[in-house]
C-alpha atoms as a PDB file:
ATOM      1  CA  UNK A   1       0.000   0.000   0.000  1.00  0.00           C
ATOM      2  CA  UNK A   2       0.872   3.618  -0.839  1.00  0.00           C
ATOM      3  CA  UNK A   3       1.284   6.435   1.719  1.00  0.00           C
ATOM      4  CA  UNK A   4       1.626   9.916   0.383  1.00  0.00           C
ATOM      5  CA  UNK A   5       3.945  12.426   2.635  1.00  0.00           C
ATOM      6  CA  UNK A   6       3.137  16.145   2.035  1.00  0.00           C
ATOM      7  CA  UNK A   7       4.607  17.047   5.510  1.00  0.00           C
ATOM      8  CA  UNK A   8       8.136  19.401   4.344  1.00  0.00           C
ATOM      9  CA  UNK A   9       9.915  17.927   7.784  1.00  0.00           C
ATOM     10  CA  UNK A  10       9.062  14.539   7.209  1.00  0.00           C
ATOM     11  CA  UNK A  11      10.729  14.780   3.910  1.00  0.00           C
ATOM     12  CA  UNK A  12      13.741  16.534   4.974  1.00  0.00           C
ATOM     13  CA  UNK A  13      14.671  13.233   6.205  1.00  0.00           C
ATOM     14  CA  UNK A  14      12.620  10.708   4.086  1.00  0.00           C
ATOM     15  CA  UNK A  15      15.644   8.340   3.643  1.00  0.00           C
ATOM     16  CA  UNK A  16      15.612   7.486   6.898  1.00  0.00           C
ATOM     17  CA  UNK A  17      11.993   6.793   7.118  1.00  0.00           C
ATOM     18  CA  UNK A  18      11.214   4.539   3.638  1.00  0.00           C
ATOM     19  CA  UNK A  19      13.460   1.341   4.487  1.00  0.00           C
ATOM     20  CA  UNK A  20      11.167   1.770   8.000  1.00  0.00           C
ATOM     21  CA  UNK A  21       7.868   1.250   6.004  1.00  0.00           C
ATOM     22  CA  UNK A  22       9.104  -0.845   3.317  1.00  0.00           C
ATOM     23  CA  UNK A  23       9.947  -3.467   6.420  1.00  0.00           C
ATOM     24  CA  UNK A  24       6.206  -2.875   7.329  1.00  0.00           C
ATOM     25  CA  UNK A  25       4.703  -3.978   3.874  1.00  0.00           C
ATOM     26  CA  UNK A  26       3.982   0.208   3.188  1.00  0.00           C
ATOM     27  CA  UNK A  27       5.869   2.676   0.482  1.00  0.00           C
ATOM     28  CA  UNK A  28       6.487   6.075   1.772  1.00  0.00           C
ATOM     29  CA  UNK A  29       5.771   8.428  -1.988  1.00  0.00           C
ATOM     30  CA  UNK A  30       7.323  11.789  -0.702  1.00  0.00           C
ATOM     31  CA  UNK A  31       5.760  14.838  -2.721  1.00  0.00           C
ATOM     32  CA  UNK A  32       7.149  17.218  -4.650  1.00  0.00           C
ATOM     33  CA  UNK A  33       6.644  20.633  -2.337  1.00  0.00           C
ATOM     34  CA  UNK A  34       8.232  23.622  -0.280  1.00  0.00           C
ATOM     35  CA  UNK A  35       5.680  24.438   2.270  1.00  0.00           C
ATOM     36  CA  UNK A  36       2.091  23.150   0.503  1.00  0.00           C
ATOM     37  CA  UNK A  37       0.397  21.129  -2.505  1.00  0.00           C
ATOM     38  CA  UNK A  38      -3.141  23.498  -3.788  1.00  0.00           C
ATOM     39  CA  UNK A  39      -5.909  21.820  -3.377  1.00  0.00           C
ATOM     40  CA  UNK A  40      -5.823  20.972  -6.908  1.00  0.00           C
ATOM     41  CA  UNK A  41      -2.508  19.186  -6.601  1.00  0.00           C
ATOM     42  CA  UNK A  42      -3.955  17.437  -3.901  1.00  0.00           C
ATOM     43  CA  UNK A  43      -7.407  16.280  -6.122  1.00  0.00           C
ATOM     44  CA  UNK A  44      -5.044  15.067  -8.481  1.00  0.00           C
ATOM     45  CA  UNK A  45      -2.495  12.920  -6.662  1.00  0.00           C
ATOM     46  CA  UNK A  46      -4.576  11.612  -3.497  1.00  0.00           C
ATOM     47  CA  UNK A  47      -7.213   9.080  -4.906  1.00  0.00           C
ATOM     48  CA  UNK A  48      -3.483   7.497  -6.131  1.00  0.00           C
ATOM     49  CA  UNK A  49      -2.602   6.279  -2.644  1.00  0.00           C
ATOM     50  CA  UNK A  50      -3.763   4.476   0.347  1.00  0.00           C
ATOM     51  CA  UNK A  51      -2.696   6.915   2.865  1.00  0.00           C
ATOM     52  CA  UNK A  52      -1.630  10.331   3.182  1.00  0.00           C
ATOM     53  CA  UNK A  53       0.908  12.065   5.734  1.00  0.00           C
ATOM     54  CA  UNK A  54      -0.528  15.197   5.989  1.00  0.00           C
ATOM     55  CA  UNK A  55       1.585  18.883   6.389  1.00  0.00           C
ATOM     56  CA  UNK A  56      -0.040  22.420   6.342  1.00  0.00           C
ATOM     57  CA  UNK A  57      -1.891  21.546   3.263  1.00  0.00           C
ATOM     58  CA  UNK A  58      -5.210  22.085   2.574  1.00  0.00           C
ATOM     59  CA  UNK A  59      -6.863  18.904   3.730  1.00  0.00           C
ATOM     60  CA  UNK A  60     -10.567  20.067   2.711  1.00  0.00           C
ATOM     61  CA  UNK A  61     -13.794  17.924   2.757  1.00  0.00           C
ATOM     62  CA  UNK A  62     -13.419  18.720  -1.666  1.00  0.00           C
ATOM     63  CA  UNK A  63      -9.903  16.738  -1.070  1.00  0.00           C
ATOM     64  CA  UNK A  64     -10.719  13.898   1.115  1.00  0.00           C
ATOM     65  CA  UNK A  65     -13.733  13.293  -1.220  1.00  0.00           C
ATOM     66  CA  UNK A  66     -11.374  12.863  -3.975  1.00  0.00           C
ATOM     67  CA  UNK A  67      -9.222  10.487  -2.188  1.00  0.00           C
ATOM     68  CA  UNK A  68     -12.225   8.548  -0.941  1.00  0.00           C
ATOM     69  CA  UNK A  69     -13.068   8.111  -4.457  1.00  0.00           C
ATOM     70  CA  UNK A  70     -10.251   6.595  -5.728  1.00  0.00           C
ATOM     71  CA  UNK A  71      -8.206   4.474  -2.841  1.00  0.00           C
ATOM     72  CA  UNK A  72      -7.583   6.408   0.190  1.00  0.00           C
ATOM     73  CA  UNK A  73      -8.181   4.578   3.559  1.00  0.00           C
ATOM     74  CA  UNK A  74      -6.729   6.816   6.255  1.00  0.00           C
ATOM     75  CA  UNK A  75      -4.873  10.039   7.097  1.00  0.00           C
ATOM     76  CA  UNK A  76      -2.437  11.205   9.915  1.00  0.00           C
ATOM     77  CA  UNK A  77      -1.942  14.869  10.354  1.00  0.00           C
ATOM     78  CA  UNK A  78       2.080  15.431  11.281  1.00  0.00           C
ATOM     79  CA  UNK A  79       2.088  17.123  14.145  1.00  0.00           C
ATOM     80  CA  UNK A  80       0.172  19.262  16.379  1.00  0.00           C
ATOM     81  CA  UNK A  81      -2.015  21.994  14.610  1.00  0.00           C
ATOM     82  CA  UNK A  82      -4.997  20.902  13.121  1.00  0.00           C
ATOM     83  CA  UNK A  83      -6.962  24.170  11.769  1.00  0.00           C
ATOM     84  CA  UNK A  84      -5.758  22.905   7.914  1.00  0.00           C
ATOM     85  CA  UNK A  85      -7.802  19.657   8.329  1.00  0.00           C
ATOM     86  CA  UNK A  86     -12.054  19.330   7.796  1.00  0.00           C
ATOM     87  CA  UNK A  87     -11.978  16.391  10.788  1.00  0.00           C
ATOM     88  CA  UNK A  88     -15.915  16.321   9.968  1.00  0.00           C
ATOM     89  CA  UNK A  89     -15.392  15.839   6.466  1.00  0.00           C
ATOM     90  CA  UNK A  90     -13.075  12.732   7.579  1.00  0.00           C
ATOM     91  CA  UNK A  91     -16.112  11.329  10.073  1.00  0.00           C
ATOM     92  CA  UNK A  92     -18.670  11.637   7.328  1.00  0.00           C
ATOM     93  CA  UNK A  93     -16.116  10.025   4.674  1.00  0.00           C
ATOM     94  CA  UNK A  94     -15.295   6.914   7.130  1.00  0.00           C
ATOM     95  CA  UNK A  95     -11.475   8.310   6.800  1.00  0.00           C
ATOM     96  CA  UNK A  96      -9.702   7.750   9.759  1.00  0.00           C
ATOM     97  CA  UNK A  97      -7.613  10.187  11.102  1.00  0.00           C
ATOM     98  CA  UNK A  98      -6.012  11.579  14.068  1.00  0.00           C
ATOM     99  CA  UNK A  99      -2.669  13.981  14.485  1.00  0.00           C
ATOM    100  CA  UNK A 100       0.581  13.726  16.872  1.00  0.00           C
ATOM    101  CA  UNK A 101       0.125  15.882  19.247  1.00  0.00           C
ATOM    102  CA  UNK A 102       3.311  16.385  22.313  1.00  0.00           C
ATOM    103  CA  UNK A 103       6.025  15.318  20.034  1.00  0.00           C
ATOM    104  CA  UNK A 104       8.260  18.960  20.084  1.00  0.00           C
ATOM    105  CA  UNK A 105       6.934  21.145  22.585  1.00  0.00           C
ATOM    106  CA  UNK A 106      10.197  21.834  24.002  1.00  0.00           C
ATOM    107  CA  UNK A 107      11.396  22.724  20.507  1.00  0.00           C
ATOM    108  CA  UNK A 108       9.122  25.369  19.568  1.00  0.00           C
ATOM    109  CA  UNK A 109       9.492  26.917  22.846  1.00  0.00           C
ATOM    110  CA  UNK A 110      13.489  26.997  22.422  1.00  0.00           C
ATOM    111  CA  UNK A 111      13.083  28.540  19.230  1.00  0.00           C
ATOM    112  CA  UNK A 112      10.387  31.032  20.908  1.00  0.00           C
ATOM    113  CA  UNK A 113      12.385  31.709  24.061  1.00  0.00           C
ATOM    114  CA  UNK A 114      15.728  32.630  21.431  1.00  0.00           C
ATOM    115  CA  UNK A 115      13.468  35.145  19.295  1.00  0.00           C
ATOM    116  CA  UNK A 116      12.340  36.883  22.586  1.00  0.00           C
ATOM    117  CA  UNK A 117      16.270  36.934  23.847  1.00  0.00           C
ATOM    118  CA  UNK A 118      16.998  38.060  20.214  1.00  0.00           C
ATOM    119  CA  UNK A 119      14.389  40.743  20.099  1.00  0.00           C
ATOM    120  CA  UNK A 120      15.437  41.953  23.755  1.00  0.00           C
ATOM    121  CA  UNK A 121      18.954  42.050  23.089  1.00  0.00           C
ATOM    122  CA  UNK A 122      18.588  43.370  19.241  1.00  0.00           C
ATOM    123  CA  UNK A 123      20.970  40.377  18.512  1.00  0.00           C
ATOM    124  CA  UNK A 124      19.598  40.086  14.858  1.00  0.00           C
ATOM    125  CA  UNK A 125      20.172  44.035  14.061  1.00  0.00           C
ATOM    126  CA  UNK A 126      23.688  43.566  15.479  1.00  0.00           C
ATOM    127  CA  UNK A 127      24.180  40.532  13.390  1.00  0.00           C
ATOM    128  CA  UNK A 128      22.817  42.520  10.326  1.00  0.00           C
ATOM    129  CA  UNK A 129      25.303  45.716  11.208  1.00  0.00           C
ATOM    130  CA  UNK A 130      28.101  43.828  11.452  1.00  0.00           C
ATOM    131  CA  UNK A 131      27.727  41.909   7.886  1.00  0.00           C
ATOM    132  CA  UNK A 132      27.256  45.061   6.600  1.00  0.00           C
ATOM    133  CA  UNK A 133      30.904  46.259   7.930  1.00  0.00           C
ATOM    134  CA  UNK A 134      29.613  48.324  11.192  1.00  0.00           C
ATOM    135  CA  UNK A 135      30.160  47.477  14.625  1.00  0.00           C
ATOM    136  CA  UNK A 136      26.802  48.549  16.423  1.00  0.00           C
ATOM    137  CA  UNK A 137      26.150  48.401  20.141  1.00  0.00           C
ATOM    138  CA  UNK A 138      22.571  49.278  21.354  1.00  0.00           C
ATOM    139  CA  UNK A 139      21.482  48.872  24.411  1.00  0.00           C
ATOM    140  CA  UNK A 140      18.742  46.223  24.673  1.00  0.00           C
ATOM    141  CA  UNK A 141      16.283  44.577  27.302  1.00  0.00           C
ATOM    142  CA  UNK A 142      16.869  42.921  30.361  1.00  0.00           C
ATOM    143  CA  UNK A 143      14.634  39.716  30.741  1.00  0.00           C
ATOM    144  CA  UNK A 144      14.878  39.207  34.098  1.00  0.00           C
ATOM    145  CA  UNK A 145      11.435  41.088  35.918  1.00  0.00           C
ATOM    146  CA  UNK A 146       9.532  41.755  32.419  1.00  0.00           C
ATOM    147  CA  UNK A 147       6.193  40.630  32.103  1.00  0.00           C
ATOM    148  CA  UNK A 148       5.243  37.776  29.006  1.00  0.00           C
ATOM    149  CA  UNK A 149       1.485  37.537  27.977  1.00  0.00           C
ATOM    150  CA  UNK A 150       1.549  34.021  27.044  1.00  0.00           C
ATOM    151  CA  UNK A 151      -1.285  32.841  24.181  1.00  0.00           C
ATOM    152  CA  UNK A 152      -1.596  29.090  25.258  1.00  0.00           C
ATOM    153  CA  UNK A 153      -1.090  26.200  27.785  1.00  0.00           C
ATOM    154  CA  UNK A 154      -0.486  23.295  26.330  1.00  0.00           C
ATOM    155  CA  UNK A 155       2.863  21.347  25.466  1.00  0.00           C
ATOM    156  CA  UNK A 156       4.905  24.223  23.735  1.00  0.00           C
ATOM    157  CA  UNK A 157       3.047  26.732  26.225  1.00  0.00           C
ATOM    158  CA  UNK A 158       4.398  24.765  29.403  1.00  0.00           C
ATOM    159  CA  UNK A 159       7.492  24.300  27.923  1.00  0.00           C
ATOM    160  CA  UNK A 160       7.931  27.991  27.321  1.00  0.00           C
ATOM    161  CA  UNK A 161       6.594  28.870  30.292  1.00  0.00           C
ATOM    162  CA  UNK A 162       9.505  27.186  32.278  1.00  0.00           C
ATOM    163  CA  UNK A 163      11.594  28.670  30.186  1.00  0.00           C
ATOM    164  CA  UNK A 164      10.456  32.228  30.907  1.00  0.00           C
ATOM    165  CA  UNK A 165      10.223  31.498  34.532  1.00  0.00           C
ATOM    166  CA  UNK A 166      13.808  30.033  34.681  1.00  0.00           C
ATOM    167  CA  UNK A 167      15.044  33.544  33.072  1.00  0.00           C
ATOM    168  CA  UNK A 168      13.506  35.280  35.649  1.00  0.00           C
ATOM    169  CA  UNK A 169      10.672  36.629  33.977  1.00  0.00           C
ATOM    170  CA  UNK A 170       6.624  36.931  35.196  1.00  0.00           C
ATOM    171  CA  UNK A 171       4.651  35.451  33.126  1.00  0.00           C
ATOM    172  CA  UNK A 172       0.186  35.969  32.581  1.00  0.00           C
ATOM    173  CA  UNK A 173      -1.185  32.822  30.961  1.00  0.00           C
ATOM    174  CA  UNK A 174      -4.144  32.566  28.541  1.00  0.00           C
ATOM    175  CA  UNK A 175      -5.926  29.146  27.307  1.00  0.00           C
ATOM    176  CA  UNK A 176      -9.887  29.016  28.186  1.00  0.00           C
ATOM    177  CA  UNK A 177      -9.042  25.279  28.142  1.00  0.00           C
ATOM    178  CA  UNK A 178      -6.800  25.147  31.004  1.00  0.00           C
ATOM    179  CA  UNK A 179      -7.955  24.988  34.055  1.00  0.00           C
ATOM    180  CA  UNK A 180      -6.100  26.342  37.118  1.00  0.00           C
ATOM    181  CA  UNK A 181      -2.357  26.952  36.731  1.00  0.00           C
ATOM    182  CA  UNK A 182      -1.426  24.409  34.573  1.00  0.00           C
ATOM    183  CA  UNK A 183       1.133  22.755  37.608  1.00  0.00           C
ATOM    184  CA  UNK A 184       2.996  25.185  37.078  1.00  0.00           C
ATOM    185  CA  UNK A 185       3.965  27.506  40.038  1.00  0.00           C
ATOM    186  CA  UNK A 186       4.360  31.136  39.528  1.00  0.00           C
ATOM    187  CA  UNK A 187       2.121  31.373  36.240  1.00  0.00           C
ATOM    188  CA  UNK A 188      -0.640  33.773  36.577  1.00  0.00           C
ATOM    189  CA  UNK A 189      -3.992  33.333  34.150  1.00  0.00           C
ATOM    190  CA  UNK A 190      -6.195  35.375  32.996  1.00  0.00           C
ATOM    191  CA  UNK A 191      -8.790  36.178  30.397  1.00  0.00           C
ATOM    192  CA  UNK A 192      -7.617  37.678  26.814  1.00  0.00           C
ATOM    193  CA  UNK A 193      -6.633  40.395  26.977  1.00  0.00           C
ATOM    194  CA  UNK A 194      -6.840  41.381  30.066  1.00  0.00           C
ATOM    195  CA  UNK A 195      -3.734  42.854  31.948  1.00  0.00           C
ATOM    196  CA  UNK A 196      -2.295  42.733  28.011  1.00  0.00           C
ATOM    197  CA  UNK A 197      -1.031  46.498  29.064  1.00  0.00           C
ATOM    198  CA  UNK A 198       0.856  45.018  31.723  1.00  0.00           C
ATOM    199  CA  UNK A 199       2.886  42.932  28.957  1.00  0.00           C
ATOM    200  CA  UNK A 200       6.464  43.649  27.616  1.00  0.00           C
ATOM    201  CA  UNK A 201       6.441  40.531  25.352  1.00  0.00           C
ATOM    202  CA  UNK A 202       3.473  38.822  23.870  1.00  0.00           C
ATOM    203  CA  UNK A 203       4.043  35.119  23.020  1.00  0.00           C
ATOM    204  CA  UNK A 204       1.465  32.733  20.864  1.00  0.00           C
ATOM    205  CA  UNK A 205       2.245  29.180  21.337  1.00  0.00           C
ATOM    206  CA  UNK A 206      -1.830  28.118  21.020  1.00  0.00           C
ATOM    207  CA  UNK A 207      -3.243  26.365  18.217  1.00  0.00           C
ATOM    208  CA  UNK A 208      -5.583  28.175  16.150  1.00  0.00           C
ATOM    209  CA  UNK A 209      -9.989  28.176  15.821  1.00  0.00           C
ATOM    210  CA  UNK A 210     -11.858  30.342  14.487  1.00  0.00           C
ATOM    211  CA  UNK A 211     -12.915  32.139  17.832  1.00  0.00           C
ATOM    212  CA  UNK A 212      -8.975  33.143  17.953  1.00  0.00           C
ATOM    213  CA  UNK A 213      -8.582  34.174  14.875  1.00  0.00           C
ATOM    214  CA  UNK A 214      -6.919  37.736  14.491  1.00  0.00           C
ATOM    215  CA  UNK A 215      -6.865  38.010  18.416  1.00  0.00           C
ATOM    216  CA  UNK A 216      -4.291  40.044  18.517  1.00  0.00           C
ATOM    217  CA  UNK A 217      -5.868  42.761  15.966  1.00  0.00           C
ATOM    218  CA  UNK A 218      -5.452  47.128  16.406  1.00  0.00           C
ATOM    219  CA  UNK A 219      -8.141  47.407  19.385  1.00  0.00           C
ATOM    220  CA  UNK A 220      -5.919  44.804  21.103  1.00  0.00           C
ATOM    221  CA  UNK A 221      -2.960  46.524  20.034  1.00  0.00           C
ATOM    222  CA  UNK A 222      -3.898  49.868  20.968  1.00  0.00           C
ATOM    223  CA  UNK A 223      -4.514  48.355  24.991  1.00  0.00           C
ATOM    224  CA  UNK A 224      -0.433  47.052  24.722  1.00  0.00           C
ATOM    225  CA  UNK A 225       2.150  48.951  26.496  1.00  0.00           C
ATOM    226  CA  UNK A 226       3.880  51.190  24.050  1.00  0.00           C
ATOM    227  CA  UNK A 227       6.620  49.457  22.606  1.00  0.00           C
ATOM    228  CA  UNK A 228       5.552  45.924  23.411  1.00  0.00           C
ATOM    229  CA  UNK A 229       7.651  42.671  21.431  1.00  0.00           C
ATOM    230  CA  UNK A 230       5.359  40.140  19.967  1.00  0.00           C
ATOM    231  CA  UNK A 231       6.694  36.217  19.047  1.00  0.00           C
ATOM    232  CA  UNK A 232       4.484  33.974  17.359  1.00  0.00           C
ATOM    233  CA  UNK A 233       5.551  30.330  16.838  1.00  0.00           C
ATOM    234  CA  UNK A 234       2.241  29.407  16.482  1.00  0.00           C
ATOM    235  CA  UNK A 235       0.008  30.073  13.917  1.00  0.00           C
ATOM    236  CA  UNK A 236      -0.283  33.431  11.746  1.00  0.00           C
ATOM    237  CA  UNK A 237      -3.569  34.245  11.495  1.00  0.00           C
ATOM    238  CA  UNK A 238      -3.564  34.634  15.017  1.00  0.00           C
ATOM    239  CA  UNK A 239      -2.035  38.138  14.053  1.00  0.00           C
ATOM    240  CA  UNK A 240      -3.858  40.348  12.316  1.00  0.00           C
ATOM    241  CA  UNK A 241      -1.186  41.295  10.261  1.00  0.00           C
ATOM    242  CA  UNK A 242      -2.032  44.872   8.496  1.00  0.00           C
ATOM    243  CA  UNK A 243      -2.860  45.827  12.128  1.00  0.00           C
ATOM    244  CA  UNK A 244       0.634  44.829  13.179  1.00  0.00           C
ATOM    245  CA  UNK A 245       2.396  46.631  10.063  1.00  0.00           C
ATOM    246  CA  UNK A 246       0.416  49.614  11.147  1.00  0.00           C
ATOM    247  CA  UNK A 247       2.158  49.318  14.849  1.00  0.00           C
ATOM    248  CA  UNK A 248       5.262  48.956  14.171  1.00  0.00           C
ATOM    249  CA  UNK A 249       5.257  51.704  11.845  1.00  0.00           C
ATOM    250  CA  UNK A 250       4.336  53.971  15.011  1.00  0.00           C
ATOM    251  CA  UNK A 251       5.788  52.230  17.194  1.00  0.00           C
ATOM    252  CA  UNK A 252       3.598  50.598  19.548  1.00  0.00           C
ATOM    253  CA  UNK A 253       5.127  47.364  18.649  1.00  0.00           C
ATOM    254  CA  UNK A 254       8.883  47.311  19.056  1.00  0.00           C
ATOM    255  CA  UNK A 255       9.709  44.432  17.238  1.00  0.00           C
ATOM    256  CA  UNK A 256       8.669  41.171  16.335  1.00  0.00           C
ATOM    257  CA  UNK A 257       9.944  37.984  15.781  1.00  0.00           C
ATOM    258  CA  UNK A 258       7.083  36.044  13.096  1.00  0.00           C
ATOM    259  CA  UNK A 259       8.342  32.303  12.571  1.00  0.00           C
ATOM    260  CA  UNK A 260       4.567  32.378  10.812  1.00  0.00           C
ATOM    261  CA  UNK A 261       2.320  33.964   8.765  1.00  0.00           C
ATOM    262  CA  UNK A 262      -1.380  34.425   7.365  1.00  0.00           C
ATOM    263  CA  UNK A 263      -0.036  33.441   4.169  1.00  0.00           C
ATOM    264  CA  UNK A 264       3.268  31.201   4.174  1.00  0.00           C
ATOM    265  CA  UNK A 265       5.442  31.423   2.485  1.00  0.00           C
ATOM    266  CA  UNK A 266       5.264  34.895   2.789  1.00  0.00           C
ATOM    267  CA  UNK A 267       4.700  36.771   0.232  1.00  0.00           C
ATOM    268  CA  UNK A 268       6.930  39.419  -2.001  1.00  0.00           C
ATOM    269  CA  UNK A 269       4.871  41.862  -1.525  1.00  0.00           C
ATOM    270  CA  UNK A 270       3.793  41.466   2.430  1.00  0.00           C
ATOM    271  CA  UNK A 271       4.849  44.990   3.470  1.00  0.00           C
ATOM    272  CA  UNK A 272       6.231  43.122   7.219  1.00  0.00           C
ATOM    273  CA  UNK A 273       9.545  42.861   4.839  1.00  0.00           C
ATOM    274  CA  UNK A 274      10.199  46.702   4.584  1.00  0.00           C
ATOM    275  CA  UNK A 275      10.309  46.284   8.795  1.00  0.00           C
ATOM    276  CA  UNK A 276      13.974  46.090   9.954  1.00  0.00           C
ATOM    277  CA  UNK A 277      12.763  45.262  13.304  1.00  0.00           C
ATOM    278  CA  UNK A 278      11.198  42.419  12.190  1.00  0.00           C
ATOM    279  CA  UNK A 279      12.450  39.074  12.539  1.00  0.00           C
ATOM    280  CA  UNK A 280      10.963  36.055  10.149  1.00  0.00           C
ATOM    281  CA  UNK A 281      11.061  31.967  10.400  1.00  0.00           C
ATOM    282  CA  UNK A 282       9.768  29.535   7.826  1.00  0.00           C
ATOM    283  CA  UNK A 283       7.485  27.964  10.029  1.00  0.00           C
ATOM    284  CA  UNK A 284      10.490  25.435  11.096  1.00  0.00           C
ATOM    285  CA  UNK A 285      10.068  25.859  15.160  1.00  0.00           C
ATOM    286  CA  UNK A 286       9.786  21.939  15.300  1.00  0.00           C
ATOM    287  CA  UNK A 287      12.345  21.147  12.737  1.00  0.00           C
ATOM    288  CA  UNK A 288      14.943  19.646  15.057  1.00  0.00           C
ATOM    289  CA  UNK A 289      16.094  15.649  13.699  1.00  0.00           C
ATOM    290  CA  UNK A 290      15.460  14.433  16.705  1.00  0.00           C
ATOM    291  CA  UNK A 291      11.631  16.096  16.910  1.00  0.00           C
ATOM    292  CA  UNK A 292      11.150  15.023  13.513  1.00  0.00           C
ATOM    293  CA  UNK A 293      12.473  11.200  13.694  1.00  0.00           C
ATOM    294  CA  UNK A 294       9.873  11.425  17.020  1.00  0.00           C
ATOM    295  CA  UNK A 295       6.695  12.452  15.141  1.00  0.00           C
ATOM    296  CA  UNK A 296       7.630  10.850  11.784  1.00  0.00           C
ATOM    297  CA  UNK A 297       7.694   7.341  13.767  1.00  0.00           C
ATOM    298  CA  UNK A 298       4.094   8.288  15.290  1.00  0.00           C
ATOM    299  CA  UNK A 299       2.871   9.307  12.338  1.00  0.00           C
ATOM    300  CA  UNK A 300       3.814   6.252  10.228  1.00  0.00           C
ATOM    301  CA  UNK A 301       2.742   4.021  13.454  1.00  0.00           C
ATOM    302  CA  UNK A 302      -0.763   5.508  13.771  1.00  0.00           C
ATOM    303  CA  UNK A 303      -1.164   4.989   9.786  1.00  0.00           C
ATOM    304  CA  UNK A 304       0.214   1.400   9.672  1.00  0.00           C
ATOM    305  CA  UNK A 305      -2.513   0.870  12.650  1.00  0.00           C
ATOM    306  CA  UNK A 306      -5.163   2.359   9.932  1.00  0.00           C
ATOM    307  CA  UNK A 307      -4.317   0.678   6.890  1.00  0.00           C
ATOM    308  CA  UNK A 308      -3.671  -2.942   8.878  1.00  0.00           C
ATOM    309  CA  UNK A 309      -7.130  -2.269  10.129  1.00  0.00           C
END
């Protein structure tokens, strides 16, 4: 049986993973693709295989009904978020599916605990000057006593949250789906966005619904301490993104560190690139081999479950 793999970590280090399934009685097909296949790519290669290895694709009730009708059985989603896939679609379809969630928290929130340190210590314009044959010193953030609005408690959220706390730092929790305080001692909750003038960092490690979306949007913005950083390793349209150009054009937002985006990859034109202040990922916080080989192997156990069935 086929298994299509759309997810770009996965394939990073498909070589390691195809001799794995090819023991199992299963052929790993990776795709051809940088981020995403279009729906259309999708309509025309699924009803091909078996199973499919989702990414960030577009897995849309129109796509699973393709694969249903030609020979598609099941589906794992790599990784955590899930706001790409129509779950209902799957349930109506008789397509199995389910994702892997807790495989890299701690990754993400190293990534998002070195773009606040980064962002605080201007470490990326320093980088920049000194390519560019200056030698510039400015004077940057402490960490230790500043106040983090943190957008989510589950595994990257904990993670980061010890990591904040370890440097020092007081940190205001969000997540409606978390009750109490998480086990974790010294994290304060609260409801968004309240105390969000209180912040000096807002962090987004919380997956994304459509009662989130654009949370943090200009009335939100406009409640932030003046000169507020903003990291989001979570999902971009989280953001409301003209609203954020607009603030760090005046200044309300410092800087930001964006390893996402509404639209990824982002595009030419996405006026965030004229922002020097700005600091951009390719969506990669969970890219680490050793997160990968972790989800890769629960994602090709949970479909090997499936398609033995």
């Amino acid at each position: 049986m086929k298994i299509l793999v759309t997810c770009p970590p996965m394939l990073g280090l498909i070589d390691e993973f195809i001799p794995v399934a090819r023991e199992r009685g299963f052929e790993l097909v990776p795709a051809k693709v940088t981020q995403t296949l279009s729906q259309d790519e999708l309509v025309a290669l699924l009803p091909q295989y078996d199973g499919w290895i989702i990414g960030d694709d577009p897995a849309t009730r129109r796509v699973f009904e393709a694969g249903k009708a030609g020979k598609l059985k099941a589906a794992v989603k790599w990784g955590i978020g899930v706001d790409n896939v129509d779950f209902a679609a799957c349930k109506d379809l008789g397509i199995p599916i389910i994702n892997t969630p807790q495989m890299f928290g701690a990754e993400v929130a190293d990534v998002a605990l070195a773009y606040a340190i980064g962002l605080a210590r201007q470490l990326f314009a320093i980088d920049r000057g000194v390519r560019e044959g200056a030698w510039p010193k400015p004077a940057g953030a402490s960490l230790a006593g500043k106040t983090v609005a943190l957008v989510g408690l589950g595994d990257i959220g904990r993670a980061l949250a010890r990591r904040l706390l370890a440097c020092d730092m007081r940190v205001v929790a969000y997540d409606p789906g978390v009750d109490g305080d998480c086990a974790l001692h010294g994290v304060q909750r609260a409801a968004w966005p309240e105390r969000v003038d209180e912040a000096d960092f807002i962090a987004f490690t919380c997956s994304l619904n459509e009662r989130n979306r654009h949370m943090l949007n200009a009335e939100v913005l406009a409640r932030c301490r003046r000169g507020v950083f903003v990291v989001n390793v979570a999902r971009g349209p989280l953001i409301d993104e003209p609203a954020l150009v607009s603030a760090l054009q005046s200044g309300q937002v410092q800087a930001a560190a964006l390893d996402v985006f509404e639209n990824e990859p982002l595009p030419a034109d996405s006026p965030l690139r004229a922002m020097p202040q700005c600091v951009f990922g390719s969506h990669n916080g969970s890219n680490t081999k050793d997160a990968v080989r972790r989800a890769s192997q629960e994602a090709m156990t949970r479909m090997f479950g499936f398609l033995r069935g």
